[in-house]
Protein backbone atom coordinates (compact mmCIF):
# COMPACT_ATOMS: atom_id res chain seq x y z
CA UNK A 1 12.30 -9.36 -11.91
CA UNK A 2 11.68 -10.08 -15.93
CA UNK A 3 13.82 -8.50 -18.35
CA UNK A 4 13.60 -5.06 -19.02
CA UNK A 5 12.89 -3.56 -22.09
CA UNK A 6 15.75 -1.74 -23.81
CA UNK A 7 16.34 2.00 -22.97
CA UNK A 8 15.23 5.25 -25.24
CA UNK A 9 17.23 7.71 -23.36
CA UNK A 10 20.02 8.23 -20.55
CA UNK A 11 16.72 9.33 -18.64
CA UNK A 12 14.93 5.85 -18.98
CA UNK A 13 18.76 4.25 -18.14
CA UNK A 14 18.55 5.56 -14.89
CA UNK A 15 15.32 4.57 -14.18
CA UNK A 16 15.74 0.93 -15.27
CA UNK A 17 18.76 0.46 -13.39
CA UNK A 18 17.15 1.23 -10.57
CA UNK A 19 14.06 -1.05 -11.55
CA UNK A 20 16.16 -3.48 -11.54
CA UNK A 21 17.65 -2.90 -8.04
CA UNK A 22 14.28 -3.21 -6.60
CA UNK A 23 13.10 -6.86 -4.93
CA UNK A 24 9.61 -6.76 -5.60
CA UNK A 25 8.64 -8.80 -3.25
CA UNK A 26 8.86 -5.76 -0.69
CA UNK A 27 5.43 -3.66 -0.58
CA UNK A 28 6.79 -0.37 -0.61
CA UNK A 29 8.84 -1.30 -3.48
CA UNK A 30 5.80 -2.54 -5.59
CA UNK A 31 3.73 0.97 -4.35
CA UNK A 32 6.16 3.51 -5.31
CA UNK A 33 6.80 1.80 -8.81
CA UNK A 34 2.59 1.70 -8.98
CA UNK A 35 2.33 5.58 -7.97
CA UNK A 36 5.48 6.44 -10.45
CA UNK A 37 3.71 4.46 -13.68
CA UNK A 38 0.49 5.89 -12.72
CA UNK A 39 1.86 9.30 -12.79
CA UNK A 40 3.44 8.87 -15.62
CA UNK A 41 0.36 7.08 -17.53
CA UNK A 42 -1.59 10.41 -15.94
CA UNK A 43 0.31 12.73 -17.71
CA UNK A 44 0.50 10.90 -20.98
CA UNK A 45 -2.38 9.34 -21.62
CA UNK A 46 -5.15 12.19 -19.88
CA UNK A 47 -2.69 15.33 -19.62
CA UNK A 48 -2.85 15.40 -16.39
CA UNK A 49 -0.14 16.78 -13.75
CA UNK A 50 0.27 16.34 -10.12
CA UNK A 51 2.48 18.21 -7.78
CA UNK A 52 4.66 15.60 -6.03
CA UNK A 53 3.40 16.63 -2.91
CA UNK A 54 -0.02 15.24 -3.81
CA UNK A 55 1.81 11.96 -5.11
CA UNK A 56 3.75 11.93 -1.94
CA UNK A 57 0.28 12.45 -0.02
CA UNK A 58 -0.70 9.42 -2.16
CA UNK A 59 1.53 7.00 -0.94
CA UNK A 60 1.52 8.08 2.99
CA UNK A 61 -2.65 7.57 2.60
CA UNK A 62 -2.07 4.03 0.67
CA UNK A 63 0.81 3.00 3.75
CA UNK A 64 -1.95 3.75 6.12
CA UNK A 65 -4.62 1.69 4.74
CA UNK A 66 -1.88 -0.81 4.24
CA UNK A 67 -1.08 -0.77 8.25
CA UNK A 68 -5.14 -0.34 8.81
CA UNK A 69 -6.10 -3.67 6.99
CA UNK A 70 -3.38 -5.42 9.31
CA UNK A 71 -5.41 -3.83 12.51
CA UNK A 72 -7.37 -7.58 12.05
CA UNK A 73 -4.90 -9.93 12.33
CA UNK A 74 -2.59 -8.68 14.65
CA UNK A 75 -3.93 -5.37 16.67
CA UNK A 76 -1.10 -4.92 18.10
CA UNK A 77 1.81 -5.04 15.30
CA UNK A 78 -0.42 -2.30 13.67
CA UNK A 79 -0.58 -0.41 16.22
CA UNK A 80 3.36 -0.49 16.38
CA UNK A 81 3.26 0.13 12.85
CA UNK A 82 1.42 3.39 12.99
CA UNK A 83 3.06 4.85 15.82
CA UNK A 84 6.05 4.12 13.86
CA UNK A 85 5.25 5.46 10.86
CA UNK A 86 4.01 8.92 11.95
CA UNK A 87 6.95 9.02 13.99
């Protein structure tokens, strides 16, 4: 990951540590940092807030579509995929 920028507040600390943490290279890693800053860019930029649930909602629909557009190479991993993610 590139360098971080430095932190404002114990709040924004926190959440670069963890940035850091993160291998990027993982999917679900680089769609919950996407959903976060788009939240975030939401409700400063166009004053708009969304209960987590519908964030949470969010992410299960974009996993799904995720596992759906694997359905064409390999039918069968997907189909593992989805059974084990609504599991």
């Amino acid at each position: 990951m590139g360098k971080l920028p430095p932190a404002r507040s114990e709040a924004h600390v926190n959440i670069l540590s963890y940035l850091a943490t993160l291998s990027l290279t993982n999917d679900m890693d680089r769609l919950l940092i996407y959903c976060i800053w788009a939240e975030r860019n939401g409700r400063l930029h166009r004053n708009r807030f969304r209960h987590p649930s519908a964030n949470i909602k969010e992410i299960g629909k974009t996993i799904n579509l995720r596992i759906a557009a694997i359905r064409i190479e390999d039918p069968q991993f997907s189909s593992s995929l989805f059974q084990a993610w609504h599991h």
